[in-house]
Protein backbone atom coordinates (compact mmCIF):
# COMPACT_ATOMS: atom_id res chain seq x y z
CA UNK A 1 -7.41 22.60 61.46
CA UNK A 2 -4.46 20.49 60.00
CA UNK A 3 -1.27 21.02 60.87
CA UNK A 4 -0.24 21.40 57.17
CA UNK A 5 -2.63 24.89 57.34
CA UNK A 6 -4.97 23.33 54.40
CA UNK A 7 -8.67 23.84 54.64
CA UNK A 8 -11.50 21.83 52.32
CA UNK A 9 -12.68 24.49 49.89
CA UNK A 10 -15.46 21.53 48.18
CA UNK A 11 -16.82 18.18 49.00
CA UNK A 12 -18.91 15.61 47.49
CA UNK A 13 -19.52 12.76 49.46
CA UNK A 14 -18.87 9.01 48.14
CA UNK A 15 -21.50 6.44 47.33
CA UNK A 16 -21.63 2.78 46.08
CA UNK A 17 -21.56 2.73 42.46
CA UNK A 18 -25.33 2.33 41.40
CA UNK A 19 -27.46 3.03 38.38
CA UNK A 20 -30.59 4.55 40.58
CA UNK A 21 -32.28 7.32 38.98
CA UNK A 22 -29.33 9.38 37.57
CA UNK A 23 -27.72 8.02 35.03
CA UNK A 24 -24.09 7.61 35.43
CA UNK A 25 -21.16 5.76 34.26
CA UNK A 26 -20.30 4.49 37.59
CA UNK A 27 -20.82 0.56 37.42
CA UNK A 28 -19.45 0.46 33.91
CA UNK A 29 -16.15 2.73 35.49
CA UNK A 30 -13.14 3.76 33.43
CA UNK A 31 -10.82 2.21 31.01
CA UNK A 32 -8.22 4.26 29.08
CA UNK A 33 -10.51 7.28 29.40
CA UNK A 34 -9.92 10.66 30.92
CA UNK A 35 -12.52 12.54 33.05
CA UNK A 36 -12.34 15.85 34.09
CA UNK A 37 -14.81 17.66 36.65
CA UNK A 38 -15.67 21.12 37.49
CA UNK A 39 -16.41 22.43 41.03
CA UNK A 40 -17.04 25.50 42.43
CA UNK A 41 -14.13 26.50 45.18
CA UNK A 42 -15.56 28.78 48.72
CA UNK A 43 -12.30 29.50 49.97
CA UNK A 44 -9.05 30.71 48.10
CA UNK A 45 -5.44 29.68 48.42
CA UNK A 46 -1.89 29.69 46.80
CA UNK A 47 -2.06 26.11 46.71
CA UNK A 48 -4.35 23.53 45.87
CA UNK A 49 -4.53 19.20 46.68
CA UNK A 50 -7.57 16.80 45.87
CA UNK A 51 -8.41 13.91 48.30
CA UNK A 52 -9.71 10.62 46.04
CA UNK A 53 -11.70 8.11 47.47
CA UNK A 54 -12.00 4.42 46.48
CA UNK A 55 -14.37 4.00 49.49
CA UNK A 56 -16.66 1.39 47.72
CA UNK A 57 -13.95 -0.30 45.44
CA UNK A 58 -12.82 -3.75 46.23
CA UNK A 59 -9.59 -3.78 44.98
CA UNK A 60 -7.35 -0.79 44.57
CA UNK A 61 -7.57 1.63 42.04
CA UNK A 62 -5.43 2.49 39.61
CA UNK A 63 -4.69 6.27 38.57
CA UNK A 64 -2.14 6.66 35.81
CA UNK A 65 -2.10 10.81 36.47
CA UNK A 66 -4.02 13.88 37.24
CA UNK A 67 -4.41 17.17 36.81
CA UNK A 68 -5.50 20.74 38.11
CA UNK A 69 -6.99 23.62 36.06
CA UNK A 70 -8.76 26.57 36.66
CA UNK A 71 -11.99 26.55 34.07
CA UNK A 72 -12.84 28.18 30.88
CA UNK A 73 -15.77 27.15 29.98
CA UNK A 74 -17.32 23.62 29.10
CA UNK A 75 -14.59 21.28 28.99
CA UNK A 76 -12.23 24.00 28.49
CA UNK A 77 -9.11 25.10 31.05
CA UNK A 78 -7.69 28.33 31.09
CA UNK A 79 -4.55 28.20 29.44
CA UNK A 80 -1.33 27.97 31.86
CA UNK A 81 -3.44 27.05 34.67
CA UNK A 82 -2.85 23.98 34.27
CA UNK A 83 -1.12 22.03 36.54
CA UNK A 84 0.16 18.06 36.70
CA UNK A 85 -0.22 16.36 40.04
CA UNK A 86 1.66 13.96 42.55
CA UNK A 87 1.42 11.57 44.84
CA UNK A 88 3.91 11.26 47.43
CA UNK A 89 5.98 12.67 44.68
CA UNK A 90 4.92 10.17 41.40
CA UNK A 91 2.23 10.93 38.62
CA UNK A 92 0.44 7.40 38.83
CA UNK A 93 -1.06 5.98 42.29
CA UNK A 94 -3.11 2.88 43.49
CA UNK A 95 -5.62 4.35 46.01
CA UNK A 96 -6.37 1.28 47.97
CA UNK A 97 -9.66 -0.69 48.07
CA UNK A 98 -12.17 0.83 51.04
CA UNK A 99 -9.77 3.80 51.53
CA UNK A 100 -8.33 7.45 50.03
CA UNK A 101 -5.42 9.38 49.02
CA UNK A 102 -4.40 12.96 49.39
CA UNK A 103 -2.54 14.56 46.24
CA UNK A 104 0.69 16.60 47.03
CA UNK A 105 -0.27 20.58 47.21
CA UNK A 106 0.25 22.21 43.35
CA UNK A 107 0.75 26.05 43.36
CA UNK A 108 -2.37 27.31 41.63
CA UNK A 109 -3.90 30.42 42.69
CA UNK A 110 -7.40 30.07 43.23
CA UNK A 111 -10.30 32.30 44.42
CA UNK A 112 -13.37 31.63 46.36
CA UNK A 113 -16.50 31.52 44.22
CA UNK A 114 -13.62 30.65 41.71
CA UNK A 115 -14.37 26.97 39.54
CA UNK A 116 -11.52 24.43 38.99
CA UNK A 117 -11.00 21.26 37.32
CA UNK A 118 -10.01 18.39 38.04
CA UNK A 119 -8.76 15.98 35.13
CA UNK A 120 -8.12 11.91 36.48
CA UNK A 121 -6.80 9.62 33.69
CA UNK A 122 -7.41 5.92 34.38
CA UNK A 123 -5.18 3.91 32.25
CA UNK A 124 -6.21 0.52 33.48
CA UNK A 125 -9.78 -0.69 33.60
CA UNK A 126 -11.17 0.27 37.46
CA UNK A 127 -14.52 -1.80 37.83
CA UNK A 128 -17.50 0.15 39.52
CA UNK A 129 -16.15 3.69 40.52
CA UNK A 130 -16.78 5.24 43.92
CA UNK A 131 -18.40 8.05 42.46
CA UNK A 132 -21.12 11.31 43.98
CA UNK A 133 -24.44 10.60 42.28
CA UNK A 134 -26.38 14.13 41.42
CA UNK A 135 -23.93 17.02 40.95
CA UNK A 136 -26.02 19.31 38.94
CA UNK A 137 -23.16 20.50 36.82
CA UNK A 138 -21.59 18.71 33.75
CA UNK A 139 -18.38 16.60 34.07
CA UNK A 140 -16.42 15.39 30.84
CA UNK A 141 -15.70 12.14 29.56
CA UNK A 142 -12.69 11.15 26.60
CA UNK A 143 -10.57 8.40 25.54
CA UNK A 144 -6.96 8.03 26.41
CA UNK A 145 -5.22 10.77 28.02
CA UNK A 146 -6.55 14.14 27.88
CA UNK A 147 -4.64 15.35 31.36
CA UNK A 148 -3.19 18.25 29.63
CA UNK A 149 -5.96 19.22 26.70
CA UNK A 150 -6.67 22.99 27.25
CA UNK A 151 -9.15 23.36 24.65
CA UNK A 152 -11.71 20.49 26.08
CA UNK A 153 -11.66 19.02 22.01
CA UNK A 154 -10.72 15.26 23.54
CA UNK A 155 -13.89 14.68 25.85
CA UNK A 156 -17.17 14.06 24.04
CA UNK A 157 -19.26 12.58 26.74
CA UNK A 158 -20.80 14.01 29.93
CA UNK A 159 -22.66 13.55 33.02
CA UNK A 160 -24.07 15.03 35.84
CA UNK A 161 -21.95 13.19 38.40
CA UNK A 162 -18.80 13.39 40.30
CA UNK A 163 -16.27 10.30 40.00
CA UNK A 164 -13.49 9.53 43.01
CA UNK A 165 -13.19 12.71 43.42
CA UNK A 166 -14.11 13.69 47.25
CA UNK A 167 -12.45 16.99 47.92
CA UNK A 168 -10.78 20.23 47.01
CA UNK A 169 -8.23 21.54 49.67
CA UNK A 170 -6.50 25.08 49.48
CA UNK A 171 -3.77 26.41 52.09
CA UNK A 172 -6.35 29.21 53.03
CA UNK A 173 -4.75 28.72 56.39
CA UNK A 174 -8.54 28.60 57.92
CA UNK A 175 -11.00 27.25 60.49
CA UNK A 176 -14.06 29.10 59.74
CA UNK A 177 -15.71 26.35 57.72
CA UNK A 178 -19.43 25.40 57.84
CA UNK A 179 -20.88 21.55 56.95
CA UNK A 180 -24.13 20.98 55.23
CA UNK A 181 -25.00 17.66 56.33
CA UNK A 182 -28.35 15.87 54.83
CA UNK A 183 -30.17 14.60 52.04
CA UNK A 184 -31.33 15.90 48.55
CA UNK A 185 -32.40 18.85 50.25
CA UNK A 186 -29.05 19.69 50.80
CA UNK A 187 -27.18 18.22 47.60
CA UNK A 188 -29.03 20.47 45.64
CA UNK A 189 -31.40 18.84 43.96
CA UNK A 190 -34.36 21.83 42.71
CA UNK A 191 -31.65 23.96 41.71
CA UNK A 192 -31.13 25.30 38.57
CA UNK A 193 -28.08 22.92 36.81
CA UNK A 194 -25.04 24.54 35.82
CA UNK A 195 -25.84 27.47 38.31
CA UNK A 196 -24.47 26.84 41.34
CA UNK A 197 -27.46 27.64 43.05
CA UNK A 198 -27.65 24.99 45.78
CA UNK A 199 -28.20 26.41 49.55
CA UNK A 200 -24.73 25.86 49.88
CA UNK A 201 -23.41 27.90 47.14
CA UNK A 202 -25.64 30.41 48.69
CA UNK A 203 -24.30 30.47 52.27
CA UNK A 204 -20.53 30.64 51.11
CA UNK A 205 -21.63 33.80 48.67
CA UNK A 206 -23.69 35.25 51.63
CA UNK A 207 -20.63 34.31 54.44
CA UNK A 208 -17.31 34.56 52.60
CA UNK A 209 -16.75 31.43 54.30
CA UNK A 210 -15.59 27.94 53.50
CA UNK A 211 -18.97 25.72 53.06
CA UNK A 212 -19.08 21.99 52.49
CA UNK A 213 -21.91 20.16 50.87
CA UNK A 214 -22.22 16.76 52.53
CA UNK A 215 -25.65 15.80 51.02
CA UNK A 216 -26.65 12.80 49.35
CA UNK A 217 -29.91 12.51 47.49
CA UNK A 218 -32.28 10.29 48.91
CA UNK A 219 -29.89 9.62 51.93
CA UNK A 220 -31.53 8.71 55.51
CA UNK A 221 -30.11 9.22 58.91
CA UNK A 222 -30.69 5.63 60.02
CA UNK A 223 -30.80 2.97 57.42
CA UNK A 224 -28.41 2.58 54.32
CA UNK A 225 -29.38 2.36 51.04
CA UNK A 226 -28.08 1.06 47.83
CA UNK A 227 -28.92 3.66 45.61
CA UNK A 228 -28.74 7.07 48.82
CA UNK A 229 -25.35 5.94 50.26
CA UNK A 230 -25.02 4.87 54.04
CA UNK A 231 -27.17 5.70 57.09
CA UNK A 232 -26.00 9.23 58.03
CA UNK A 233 -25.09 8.14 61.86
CA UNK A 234 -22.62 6.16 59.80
CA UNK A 235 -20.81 8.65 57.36
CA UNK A 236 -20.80 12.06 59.32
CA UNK A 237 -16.95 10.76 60.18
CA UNK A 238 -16.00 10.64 56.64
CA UNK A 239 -18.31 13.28 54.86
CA UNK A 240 -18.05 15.86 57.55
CA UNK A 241 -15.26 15.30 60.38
CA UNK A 242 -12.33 14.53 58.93
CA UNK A 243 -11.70 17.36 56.76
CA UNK A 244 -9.80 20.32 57.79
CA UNK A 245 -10.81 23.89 58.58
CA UNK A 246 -14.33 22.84 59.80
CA UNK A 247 -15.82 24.80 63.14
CA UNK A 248 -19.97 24.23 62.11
CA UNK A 249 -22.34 21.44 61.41
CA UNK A 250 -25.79 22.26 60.14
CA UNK A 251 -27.94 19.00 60.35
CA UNK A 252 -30.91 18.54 57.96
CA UNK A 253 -31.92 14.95 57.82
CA UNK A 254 -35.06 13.00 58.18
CA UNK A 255 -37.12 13.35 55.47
CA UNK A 256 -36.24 10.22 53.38
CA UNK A 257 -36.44 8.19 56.70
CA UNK A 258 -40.06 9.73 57.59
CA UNK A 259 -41.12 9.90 53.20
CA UNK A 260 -40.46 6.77 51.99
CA UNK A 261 -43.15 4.81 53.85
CA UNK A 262 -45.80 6.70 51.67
CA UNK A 263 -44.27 6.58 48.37
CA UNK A 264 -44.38 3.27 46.06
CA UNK A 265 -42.13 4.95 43.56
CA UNK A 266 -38.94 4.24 45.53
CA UNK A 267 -37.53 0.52 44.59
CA UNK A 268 -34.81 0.98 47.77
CA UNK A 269 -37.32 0.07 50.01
CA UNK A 270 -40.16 -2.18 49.71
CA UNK A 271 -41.79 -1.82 52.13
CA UNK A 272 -40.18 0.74 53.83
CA UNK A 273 -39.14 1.04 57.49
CA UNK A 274 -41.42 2.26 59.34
CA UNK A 275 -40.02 5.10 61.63
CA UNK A 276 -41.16 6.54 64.64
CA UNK A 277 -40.21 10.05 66.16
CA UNK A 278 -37.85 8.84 69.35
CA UNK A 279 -35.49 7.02 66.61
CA UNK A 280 -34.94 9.70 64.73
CA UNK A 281 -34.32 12.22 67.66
CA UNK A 282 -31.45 8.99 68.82
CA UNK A 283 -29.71 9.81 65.53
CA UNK A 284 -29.65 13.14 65.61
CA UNK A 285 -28.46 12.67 68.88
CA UNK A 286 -25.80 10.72 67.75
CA UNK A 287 -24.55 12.90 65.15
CA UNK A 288 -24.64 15.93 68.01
CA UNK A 289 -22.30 13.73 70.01
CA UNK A 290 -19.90 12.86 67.20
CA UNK A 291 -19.98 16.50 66.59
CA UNK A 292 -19.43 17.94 69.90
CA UNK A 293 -16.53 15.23 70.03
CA UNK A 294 -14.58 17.24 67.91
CA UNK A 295 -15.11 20.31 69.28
CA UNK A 296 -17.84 21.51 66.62
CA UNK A 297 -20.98 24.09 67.04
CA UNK A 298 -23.76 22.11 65.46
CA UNK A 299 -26.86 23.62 64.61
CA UNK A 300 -30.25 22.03 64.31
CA UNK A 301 -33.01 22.62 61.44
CA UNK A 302 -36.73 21.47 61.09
CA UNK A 303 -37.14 19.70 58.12
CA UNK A 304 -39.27 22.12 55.38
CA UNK A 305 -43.19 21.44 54.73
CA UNK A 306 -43.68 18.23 52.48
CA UNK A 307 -47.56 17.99 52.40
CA UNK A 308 -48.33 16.99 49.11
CA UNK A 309 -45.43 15.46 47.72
CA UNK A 310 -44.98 11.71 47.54
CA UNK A 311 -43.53 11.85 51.08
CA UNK A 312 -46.05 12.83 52.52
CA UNK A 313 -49.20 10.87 54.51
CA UNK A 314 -50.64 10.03 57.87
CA UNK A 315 -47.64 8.97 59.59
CA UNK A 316 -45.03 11.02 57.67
CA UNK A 317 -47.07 14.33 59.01
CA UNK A 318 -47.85 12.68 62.75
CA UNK A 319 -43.39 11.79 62.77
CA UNK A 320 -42.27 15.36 61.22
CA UNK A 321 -44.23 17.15 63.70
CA UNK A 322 -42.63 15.71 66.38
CA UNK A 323 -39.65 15.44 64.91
CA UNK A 324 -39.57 19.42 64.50
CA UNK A 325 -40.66 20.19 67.73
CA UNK A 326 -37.90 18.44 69.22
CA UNK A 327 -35.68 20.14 67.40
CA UNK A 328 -36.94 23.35 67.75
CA UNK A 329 -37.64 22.63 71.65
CA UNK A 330 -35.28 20.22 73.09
CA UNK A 331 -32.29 22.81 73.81
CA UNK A 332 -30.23 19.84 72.32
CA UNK A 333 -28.68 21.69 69.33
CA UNK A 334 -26.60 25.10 70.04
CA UNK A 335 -28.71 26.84 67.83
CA UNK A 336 -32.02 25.78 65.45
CA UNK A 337 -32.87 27.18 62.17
CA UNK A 338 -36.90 26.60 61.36
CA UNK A 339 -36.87 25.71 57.85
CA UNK A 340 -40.46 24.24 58.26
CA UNK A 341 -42.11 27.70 59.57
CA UNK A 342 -39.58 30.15 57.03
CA UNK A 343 -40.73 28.02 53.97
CA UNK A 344 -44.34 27.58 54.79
CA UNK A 345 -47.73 28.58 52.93
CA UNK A 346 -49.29 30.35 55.38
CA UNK A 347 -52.83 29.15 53.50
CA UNK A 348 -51.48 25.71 54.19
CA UNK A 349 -48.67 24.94 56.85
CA UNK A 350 -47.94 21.91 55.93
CA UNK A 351 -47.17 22.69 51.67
CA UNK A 352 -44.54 24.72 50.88
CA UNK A 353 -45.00 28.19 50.07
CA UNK A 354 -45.37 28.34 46.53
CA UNK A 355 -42.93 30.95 45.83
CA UNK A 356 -40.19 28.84 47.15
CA UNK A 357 -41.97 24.87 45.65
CA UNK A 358 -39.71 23.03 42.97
CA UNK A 359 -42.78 21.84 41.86
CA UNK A 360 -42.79 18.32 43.59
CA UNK A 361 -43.77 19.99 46.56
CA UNK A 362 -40.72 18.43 48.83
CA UNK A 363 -37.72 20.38 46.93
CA UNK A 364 -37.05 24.28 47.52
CA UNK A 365 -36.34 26.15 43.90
CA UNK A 366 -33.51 28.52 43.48
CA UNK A 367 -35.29 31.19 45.68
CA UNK A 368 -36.15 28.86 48.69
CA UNK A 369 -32.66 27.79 48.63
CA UNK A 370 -31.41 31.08 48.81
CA UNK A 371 -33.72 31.75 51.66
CA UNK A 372 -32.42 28.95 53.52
CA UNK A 373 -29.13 30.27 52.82
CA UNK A 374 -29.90 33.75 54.26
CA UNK A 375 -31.51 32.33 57.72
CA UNK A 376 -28.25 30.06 58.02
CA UNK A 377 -26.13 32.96 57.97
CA UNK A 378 -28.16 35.49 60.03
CA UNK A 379 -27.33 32.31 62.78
CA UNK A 380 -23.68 31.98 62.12
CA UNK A 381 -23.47 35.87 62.30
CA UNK A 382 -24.48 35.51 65.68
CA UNK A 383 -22.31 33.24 67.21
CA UNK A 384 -22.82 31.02 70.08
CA UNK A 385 -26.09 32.59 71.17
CA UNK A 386 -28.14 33.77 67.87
CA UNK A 387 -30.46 36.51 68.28
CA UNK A 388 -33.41 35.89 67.65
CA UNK A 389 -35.27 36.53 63.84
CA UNK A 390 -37.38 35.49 61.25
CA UNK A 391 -36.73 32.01 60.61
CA UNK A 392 -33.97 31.56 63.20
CA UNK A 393 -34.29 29.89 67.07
CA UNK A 394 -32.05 29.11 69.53
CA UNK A 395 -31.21 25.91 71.08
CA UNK A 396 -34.05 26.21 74.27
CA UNK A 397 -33.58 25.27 77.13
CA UNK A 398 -36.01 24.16 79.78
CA UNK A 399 -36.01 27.40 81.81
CA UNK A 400 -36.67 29.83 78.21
CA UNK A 401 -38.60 30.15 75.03
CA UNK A 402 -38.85 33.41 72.79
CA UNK A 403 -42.04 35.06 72.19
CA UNK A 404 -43.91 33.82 69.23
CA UNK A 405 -42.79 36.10 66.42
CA UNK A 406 -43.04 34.81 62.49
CA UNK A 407 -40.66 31.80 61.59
CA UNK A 408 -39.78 31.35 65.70
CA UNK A 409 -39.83 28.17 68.09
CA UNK A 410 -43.04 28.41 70.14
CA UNK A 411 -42.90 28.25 73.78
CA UNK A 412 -42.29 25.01 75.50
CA UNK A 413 -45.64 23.09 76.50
């Protein structure tokens, strides 16, 4: 918890500016345009700050001014909700190349469940722009500077992507929060756009408490990528550790590193590296101990069936077996959550249940997501030392294993 009492009420974490396969106005950047985004607040305060990152830029970044809103709809604020922002007590700011800048606190109220926005006018041109690739809601493009347009008239473009923009903090005055830390999985991608109905959404409904989504489509635990950010060893630090209020970790990662070895459709890698079960239990080791460093509970959970999908093959089954019964067995996590056996076609272990299937047979719909959501915070309700349910394990140790029961870790061979 900071000092200053403020606790992250949204993320979205930064990648290289890249094209990939969302289109986005990310390498072409900003020049006498305003932007404003919308995100969806899970913790409530008096007063708000944004954090901006320029993590990719090489040079510093400009910001002529910004502002804070609560939303109407579209590209519409409510009306005196909005509020100007400073920086060390001035409107304009450089955030400096590789690095980020915290706004001064601006007394909004705000509610969790609540959506803001956040308006960033760039008056000179900024190159490629640090930006979040896949947001799955709209953000708002217009020229020259729309900082205090209330209607939304001034912006005629839009996107599905976040720009600079890294994080919402609100003096909530908290340390409750929980991290989502993974892939497209996590980011959201299967959800319905515009509906905040990510996994994440549906834990902070289900909890009441602060949740961050640190996912990145595509990302991998142990190789960067131009297009999926960097190796997630690499970025927990940034995406996860150094914001304020956080007490949980929930790791889902693996899938990209395991998947893209089958798949041709992926330019990032050709070919892909090959990855074998005992490197990805080393990074997930390594993100326990950056974790446990700072004092966090971090809970482990089997990736979901893939059989089927364009991740899937030989080796990609042979590696996520092994990889989930480490996780589910190893007693290394403080608690596991078994994604793989809760989202499972019983007709077909490996394929996700059709019920909860995207349709690409690797995503979770709406309804999957919200039944990750629910197994997530049957865990958390349970402290330290979950009891056991459907979907939910402990962390095992060598000396225990629960019964077999539907969803549960098996006993240790």
């Amino acid at each position: 918890m900071s000092a200053d009492n403020f606790t992250t009420a949204w993320t979205a974490a930064p990648q290289a500016p890249s094209e990939g396969f969302t289109p986005n106005w990310s390498r072409e950047g900003f020049w006498r345009r305003s932007v404003r985004q919308t995100v969806r607040l899970t913790a409530g305060g008096g007063r708000v700050r944004i954090r901006l990152s320029n993590a990719y830029g090489t040079s510093p970044l400009r910001l002529a001014g910004a502002s804070v809103a609560r939303t109407a709809s579209g590209a519409a604020v409510e009306p005196g909700s909005l509020r100007r922002l400073t920086f060390a007590g001035a409107h304009e700011v450089a955030i400096p190349a590789r690095g980020q800048i915290l706004s001064d606190p601006a007394e909004l109220a705000v509610a969790a469940g609540e959506s803001m926005a956040v308006t960033l006018y760039f008056d000179a041109a900024t190159g490629p722009a640090t930006f979040h690739a896949q947001a799955f809601t709209r953000s708002h493009r217009g020229p020259g500077d729309l900082l205090a347009d209330v209607t939304g008239a001034g912006f005629d473009a839009v996107t599905e992507s976040w720009y600079v923009l890294s994080a919402v903090e609100v003096d909530a005055g908290r340390a409750d929060g929980v991290a989502l830390f993974g892939d497209s999985l996590t980011d959201g991608f299967g959800s319905t756009p515009g509906a905040d109905r990510r996994w994440s959404d549906a834990l902070a409904r289900r909890t009441g408490r602060p949740v961050l989504n640190a996912g990145i489509g595509g990302n991998l635990l142990l190789n960067d990528s131009a297009w999926y950010g960097e190796k997630g060893v690499n970025r927990l630090a940034r995406d996860v550790l150094d914001h304020p209020g956080v007490d949980t970790l929930v790791v889902l990662i693996g899938v990209n590193d395991i998947g893209f070895s089958e798949t041709d459709e992926q330019p990032t890698y050709h070919p892909a590296p090959l990855v074998e079960p005992a490197e990805l239990v080393d990074g997930h080791r390594e993100l326990i101990r950056q974790a446990r460093e700072r004092g966090l509970r971090v809970i482990g959970a089997t990736l979901p069936p893939f059989g089927g999908s364009d991740h899937w093959g030989e080796h990609a089954a042979k590696v996520s077996h092994e990889l989930n019964e480490w996780i589910r067995g190893a007693g290394e996590y403080d608690a596991v959550v078994d994604f793989q056996r809760l989202l499972a076609d019983p007709a077909d272990p490996d394929r996700l249940h059709p019920a909860y299937d995207f349709g690409d047979h690797l995503h979770p719909n709406d309804t999957g997501f919200e039944v990750m959501a629910e197994a997530v915070a049957d865990v958390l309700s349970q402290g330290v030392a979950p009891a056991l349910g459907q979907g939910v394990a402990p962390a095992l140790g060598q000396d225990m294993a629960p019964a077999l029961g539907q969803g549960l870790a098996p006993a240790l061979r």
